[in-house]
PDB file of N, CA and C in Angstrom:
ATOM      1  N   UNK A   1       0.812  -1.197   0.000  1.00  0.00           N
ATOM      2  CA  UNK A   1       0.000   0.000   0.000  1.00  0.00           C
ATOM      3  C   UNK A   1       0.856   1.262   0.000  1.00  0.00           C
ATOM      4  N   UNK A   2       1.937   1.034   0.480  1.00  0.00           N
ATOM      5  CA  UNK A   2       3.110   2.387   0.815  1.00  0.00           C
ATOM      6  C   UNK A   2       3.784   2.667  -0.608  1.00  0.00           C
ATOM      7  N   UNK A   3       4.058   1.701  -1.202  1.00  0.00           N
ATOM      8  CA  UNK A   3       4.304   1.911  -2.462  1.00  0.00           C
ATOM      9  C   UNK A   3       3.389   2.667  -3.401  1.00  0.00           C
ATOM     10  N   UNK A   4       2.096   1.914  -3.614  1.00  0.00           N
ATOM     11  CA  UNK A   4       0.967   2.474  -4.788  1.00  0.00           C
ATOM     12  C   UNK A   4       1.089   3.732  -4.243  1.00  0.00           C
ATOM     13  N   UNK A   5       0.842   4.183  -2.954  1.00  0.00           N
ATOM     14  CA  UNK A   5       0.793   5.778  -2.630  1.00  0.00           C
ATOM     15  C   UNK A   5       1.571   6.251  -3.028  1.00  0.00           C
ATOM     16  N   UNK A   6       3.144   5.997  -2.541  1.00  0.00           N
ATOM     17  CA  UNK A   6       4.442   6.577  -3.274  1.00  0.00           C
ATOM     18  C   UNK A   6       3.730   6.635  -4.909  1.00  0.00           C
ATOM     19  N   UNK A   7       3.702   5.710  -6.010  1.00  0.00           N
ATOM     20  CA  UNK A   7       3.465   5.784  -6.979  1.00  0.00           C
ATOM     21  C   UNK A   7       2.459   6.897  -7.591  1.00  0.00           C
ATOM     22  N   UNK A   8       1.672   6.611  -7.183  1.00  0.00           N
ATOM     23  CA  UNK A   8       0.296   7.690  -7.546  1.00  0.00           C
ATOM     24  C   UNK A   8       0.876   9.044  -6.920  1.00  0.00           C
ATOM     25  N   UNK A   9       1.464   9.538  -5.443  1.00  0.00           N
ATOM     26  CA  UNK A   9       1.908  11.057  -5.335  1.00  0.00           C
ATOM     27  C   UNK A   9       3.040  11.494  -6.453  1.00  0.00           C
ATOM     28  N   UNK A  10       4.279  10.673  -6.492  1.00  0.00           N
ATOM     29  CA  UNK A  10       5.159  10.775  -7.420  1.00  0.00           C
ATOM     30  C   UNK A  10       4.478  11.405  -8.930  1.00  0.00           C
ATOM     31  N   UNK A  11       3.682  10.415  -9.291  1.00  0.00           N
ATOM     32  CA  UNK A  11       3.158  10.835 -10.918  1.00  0.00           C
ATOM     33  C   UNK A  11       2.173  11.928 -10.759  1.00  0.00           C
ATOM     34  N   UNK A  12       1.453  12.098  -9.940  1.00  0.00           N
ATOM     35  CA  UNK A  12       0.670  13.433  -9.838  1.00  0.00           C
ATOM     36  C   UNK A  12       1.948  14.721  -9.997  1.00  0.00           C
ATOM     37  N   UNK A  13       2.944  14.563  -8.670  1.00  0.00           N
ATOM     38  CA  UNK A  13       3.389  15.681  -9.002  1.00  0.00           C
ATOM     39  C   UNK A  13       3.995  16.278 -10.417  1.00  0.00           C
ATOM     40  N   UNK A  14       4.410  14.899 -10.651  1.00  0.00           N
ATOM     41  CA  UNK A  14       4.956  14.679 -12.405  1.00  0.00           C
ATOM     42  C   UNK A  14       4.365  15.554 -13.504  1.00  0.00           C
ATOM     43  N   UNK A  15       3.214  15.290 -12.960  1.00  0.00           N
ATOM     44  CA  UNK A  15       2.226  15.441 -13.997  1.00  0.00           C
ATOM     45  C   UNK A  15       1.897  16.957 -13.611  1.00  0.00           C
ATOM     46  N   UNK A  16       1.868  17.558 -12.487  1.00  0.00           N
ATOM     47  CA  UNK A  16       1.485  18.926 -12.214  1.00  0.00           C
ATOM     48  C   UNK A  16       2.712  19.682 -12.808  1.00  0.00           C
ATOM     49  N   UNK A  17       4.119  19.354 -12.641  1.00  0.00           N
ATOM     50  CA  UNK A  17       5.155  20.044 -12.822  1.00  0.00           C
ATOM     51  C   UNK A  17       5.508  20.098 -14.246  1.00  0.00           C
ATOM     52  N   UNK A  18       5.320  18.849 -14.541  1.00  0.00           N
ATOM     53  CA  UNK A  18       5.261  18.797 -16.462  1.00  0.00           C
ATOM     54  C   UNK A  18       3.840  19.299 -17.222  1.00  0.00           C
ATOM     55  N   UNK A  19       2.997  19.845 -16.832  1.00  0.00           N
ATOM     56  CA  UNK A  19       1.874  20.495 -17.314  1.00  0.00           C
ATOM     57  C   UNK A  19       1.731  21.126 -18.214  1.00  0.00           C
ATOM     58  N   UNK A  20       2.722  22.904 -17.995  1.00  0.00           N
ATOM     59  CA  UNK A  20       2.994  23.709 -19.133  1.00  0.00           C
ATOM     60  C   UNK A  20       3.838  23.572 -19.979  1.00  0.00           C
ATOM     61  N   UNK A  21       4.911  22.497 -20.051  1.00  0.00           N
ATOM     62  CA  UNK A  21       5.132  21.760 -20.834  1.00  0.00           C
ATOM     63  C   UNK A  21       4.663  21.093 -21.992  1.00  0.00           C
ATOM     64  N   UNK A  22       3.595  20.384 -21.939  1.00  0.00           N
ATOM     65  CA  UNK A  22       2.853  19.415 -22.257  1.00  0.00           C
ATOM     66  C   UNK A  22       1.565  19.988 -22.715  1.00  0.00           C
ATOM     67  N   UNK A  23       1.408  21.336 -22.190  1.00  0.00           N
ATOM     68  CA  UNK A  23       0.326  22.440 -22.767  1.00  0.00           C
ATOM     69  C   UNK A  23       0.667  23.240 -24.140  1.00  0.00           C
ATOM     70  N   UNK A  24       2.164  23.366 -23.954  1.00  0.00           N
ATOM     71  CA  UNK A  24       3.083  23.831 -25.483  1.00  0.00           C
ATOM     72  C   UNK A  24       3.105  22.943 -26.257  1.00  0.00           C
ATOM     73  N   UNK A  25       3.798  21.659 -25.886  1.00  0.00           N
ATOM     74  CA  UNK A  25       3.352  20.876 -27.088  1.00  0.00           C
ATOM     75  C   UNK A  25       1.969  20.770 -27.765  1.00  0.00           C
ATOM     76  N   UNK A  26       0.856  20.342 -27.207  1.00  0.00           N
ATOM     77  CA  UNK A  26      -0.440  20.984 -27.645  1.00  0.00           C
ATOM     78  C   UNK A  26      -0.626  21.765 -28.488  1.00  0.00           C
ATOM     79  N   UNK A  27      -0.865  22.545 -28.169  1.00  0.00           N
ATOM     80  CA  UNK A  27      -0.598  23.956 -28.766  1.00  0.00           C
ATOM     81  C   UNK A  27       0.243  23.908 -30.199  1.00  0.00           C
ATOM     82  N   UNK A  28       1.085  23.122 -30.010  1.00  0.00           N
ATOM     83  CA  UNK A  28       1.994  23.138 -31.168  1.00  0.00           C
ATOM     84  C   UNK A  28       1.821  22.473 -31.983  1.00  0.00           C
ATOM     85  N   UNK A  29       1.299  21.294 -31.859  1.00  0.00           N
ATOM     86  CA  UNK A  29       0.629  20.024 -32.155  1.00  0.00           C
ATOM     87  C   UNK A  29      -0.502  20.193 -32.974  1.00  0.00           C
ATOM     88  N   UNK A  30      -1.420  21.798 -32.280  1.00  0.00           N
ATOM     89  CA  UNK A  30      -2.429  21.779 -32.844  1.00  0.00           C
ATOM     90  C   UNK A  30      -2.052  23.205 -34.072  1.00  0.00           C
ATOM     91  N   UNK A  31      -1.620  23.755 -33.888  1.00  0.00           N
ATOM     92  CA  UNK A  31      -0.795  24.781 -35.117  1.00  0.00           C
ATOM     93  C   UNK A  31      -0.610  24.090 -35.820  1.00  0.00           C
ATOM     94  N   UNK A  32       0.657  22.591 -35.683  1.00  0.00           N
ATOM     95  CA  UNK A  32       1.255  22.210 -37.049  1.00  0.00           C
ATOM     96  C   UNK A  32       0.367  21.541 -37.908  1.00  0.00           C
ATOM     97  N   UNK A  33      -0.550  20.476 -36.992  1.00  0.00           N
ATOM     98  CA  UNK A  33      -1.486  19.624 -37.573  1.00  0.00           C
ATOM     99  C   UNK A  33      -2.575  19.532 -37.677  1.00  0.00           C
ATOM    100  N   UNK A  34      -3.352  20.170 -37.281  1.00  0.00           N
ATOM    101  CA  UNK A  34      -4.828  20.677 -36.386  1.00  0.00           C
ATOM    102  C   UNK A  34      -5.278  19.188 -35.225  1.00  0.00           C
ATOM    103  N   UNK A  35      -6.592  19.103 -35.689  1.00  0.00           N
ATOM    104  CA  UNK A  35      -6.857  18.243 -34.536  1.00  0.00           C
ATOM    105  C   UNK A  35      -6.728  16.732 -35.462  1.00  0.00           C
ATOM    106  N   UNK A  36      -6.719  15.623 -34.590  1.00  0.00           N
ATOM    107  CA  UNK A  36      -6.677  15.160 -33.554  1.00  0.00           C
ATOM    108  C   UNK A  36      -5.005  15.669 -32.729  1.00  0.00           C
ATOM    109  N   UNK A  37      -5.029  15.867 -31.540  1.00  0.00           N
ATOM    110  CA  UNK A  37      -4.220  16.268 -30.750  1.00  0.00           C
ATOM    111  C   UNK A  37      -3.456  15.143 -30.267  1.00  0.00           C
ATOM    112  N   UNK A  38      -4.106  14.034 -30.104  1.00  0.00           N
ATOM    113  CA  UNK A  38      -3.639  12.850 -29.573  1.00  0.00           C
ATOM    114  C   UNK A  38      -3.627  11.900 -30.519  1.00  0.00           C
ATOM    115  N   UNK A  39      -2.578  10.733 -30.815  1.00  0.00           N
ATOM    116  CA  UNK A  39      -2.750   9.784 -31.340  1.00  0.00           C
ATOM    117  C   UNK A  39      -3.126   8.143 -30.347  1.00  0.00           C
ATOM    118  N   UNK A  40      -3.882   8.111 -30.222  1.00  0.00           N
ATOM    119  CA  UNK A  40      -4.895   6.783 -29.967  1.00  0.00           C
ATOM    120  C   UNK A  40      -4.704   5.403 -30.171  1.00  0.00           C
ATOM    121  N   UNK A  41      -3.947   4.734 -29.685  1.00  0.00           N
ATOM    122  CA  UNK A  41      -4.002   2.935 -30.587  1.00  0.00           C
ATOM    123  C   UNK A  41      -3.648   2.181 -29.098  1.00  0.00           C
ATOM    124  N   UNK A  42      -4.787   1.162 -29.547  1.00  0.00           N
ATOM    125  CA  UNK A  42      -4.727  -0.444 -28.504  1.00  0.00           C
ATOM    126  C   UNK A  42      -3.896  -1.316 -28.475  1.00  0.00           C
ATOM    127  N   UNK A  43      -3.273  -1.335 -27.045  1.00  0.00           N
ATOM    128  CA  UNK A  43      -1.545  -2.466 -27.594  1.00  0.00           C
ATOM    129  C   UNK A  43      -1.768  -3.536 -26.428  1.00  0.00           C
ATOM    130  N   UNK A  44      -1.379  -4.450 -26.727  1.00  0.00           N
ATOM    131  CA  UNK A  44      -1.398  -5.915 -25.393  1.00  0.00           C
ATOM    132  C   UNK A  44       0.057  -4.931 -24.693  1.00  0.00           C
ATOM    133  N   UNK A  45      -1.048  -5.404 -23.254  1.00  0.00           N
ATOM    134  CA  UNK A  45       0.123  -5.007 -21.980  1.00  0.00           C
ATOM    135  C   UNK A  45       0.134  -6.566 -21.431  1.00  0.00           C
ATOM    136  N   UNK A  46       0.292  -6.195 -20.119  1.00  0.00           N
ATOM    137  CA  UNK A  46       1.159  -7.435 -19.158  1.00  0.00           C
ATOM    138  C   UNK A  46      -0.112  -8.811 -19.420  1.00  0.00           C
ATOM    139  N   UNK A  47       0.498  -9.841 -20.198  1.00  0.00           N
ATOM    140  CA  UNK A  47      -0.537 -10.866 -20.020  1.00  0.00           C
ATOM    141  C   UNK A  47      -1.545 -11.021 -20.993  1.00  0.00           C
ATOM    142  N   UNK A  48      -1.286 -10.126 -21.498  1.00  0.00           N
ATOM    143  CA  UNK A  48      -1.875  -9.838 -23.461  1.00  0.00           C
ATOM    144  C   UNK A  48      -3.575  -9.131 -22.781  1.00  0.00           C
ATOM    145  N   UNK A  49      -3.580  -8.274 -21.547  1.00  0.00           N
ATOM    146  CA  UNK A  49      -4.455  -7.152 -21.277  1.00  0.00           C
ATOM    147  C   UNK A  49      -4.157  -5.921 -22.058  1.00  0.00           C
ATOM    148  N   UNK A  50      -5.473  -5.982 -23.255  1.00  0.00           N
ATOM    149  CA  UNK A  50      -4.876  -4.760 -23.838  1.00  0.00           C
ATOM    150  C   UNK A  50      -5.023  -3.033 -22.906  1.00  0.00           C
ATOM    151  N   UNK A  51      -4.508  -2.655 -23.711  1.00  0.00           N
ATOM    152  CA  UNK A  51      -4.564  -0.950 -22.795  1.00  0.00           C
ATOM    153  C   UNK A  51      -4.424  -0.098 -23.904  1.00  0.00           C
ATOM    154  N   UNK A  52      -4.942   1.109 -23.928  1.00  0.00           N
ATOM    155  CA  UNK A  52      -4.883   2.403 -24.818  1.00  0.00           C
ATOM    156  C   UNK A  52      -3.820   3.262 -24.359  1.00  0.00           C
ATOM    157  N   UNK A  53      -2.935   3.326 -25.542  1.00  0.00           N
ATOM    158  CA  UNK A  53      -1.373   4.101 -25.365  1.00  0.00           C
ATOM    159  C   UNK A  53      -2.035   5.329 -26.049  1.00  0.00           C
ATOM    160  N   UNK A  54      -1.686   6.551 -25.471  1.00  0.00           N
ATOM    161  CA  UNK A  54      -2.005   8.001 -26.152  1.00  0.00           C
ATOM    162  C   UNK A  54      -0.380   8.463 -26.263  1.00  0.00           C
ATOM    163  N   UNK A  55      -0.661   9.507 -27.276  1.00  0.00           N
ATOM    164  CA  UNK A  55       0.719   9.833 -27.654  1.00  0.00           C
ATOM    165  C   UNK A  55       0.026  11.018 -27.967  1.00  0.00           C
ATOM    166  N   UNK A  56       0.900  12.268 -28.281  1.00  0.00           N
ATOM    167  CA  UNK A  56       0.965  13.274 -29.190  1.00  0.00           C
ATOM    168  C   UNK A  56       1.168  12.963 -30.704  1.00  0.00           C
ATOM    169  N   UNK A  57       0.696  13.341 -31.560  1.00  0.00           N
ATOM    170  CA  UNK A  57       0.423  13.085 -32.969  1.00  0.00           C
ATOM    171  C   UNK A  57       1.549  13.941 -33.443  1.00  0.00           C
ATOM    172  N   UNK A  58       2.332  12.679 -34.460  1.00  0.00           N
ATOM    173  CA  UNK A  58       3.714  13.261 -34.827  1.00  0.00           C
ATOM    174  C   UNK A  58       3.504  13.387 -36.600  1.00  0.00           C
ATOM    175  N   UNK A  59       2.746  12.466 -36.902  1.00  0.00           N
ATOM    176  CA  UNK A  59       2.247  12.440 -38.063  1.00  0.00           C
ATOM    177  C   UNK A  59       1.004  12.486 -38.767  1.00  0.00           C
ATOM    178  N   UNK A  60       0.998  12.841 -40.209  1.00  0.00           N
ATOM    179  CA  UNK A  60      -0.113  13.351 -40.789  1.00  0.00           C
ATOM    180  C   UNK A  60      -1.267  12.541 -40.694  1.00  0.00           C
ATOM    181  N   UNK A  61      -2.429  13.205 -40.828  1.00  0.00           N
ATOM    182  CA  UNK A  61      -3.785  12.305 -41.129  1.00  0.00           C
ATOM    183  C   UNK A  61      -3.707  11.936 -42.223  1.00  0.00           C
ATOM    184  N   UNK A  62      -3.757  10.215 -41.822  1.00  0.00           N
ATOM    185  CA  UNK A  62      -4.004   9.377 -43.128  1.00  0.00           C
ATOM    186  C   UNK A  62      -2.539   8.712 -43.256  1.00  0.00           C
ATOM    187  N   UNK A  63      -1.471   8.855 -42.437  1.00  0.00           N
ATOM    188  CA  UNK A  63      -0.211   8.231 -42.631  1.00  0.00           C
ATOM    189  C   UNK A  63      -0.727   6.817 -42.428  1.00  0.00           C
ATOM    190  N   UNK A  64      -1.501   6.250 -41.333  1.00  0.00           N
ATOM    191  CA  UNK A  64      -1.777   4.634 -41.786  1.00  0.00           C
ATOM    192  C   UNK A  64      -2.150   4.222 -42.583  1.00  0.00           C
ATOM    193  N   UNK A  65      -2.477   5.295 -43.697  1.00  0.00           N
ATOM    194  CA  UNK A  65      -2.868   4.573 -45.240  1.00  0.00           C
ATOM    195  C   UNK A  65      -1.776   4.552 -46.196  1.00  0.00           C
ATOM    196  N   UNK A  66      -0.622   5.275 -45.892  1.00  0.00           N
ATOM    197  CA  UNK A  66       0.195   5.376 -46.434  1.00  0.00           C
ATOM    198  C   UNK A  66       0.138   6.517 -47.729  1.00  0.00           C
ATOM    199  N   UNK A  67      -0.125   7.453 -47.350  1.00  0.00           N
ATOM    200  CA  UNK A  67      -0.573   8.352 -48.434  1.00  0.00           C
ATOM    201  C   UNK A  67       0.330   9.426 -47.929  1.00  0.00           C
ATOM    202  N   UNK A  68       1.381  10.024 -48.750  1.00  0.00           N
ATOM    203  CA  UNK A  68       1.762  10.772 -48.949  1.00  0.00           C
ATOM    204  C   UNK A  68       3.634  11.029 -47.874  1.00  0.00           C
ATOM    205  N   UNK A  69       3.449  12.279 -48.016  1.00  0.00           N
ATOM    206  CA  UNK A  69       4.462  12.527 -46.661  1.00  0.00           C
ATOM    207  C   UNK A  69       4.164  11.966 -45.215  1.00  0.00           C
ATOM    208  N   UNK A  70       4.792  11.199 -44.565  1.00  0.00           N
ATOM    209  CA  UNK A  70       4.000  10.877 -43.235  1.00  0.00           C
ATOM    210  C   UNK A  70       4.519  11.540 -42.160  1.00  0.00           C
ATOM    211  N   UNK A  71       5.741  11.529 -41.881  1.00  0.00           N
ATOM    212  CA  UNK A  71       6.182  12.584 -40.753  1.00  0.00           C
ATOM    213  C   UNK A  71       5.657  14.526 -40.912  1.00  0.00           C
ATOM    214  N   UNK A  72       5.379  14.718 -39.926  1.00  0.00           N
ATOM    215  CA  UNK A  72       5.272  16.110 -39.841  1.00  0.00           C
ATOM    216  C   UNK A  72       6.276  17.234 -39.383  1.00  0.00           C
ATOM    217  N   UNK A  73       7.356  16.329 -38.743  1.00  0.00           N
ATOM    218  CA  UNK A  73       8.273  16.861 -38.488  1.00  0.00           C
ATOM    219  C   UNK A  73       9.995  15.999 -38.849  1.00  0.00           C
ATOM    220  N   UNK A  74      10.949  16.791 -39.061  1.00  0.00           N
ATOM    221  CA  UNK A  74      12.183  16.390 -39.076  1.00  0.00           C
ATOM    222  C   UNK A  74      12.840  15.775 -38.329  1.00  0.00           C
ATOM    223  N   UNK A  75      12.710  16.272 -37.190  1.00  0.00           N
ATOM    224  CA  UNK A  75      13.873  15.397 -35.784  1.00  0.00           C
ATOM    225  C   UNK A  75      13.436  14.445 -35.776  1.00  0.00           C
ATOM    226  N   UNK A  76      12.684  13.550 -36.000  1.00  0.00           N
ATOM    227  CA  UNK A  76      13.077  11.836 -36.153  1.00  0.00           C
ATOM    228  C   UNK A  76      14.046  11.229 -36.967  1.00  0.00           C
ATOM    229  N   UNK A  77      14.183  12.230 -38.157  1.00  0.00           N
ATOM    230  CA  UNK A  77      14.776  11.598 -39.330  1.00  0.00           C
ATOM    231  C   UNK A  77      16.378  12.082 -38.684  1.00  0.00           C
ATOM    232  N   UNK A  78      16.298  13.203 -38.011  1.00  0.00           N
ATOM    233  CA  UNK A  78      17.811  13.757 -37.278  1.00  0.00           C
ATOM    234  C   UNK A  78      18.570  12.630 -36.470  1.00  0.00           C
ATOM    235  N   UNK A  79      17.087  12.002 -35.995  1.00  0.00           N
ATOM    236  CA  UNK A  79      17.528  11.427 -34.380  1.00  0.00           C
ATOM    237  C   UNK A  79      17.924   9.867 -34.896  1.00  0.00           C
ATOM    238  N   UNK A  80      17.030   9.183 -35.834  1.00  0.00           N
ATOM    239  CA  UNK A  80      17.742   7.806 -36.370  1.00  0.00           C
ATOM    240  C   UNK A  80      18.606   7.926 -36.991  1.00  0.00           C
ATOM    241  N   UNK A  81      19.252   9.494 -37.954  1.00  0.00           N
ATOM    242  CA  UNK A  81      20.656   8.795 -38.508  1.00  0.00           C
ATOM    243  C   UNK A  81      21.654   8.988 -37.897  1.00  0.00           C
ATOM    244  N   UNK A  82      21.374   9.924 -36.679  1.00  0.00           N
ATOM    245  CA  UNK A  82      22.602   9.716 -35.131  1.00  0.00           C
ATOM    246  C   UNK A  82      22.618   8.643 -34.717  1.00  0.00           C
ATOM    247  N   UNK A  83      22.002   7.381 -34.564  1.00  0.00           N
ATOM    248  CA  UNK A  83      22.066   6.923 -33.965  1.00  0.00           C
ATOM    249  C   UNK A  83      22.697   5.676 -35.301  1.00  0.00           C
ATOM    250  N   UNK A  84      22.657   5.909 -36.157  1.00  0.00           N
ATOM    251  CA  UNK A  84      22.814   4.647 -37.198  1.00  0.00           C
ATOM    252  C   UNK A  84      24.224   5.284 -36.964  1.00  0.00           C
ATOM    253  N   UNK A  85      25.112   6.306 -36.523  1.00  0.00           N
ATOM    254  CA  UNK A  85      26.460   6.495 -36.689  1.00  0.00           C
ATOM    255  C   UNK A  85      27.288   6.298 -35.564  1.00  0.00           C
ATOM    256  N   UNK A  86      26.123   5.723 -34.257  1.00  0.00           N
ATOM    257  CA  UNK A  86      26.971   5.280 -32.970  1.00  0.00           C
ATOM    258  C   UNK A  86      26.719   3.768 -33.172  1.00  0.00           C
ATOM    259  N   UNK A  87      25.530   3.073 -34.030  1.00  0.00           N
ATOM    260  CA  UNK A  87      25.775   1.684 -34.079  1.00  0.00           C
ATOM    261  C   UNK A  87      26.232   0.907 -35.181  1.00  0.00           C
TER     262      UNK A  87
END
């Protein structure tokens, strides 16, 4: 029980202190791309219980159809070929 409490105060404060943070991205999210703000998809967690992962939406509407440009932004493409030059 001392734990879950630890757990749940920990991520609240998390979550209070990372707020306006997380309010800019928004915001930014919704400038670059309009809405949906969040990206949405069902993944098996512990024991094949699925759960709904939310993300911020990095890419265009309609990239799961494969239509067109799919990233909306650059720094992914920055961040995998750094890393293809440390492995």
């Amino acid at each position: 029980m001392i734990k879950r409490t630890f757990d749940v105060s920990v991520s609240l404060l998390a979550l209070l202190l990372l707020s306006p943070l997380l309010a800019l991205i928004a915001l930014l999210v919704r400038a670059k791309l309009g809405l949906p703000i969040l990206f949405c998809q069902v993944r098996p967690g512990l024991h094949g219980k699925p759960f709904t992962l939310l993300k911020f939406r990095t890419m265009v509407a309609g990239a799961e159809n494969g239509r067109g440009t799919l990233r909306a932004y650059t720094a992914g493409r920055k961040a995998r070929s750094s890393v293809d030059l440390v492995a």
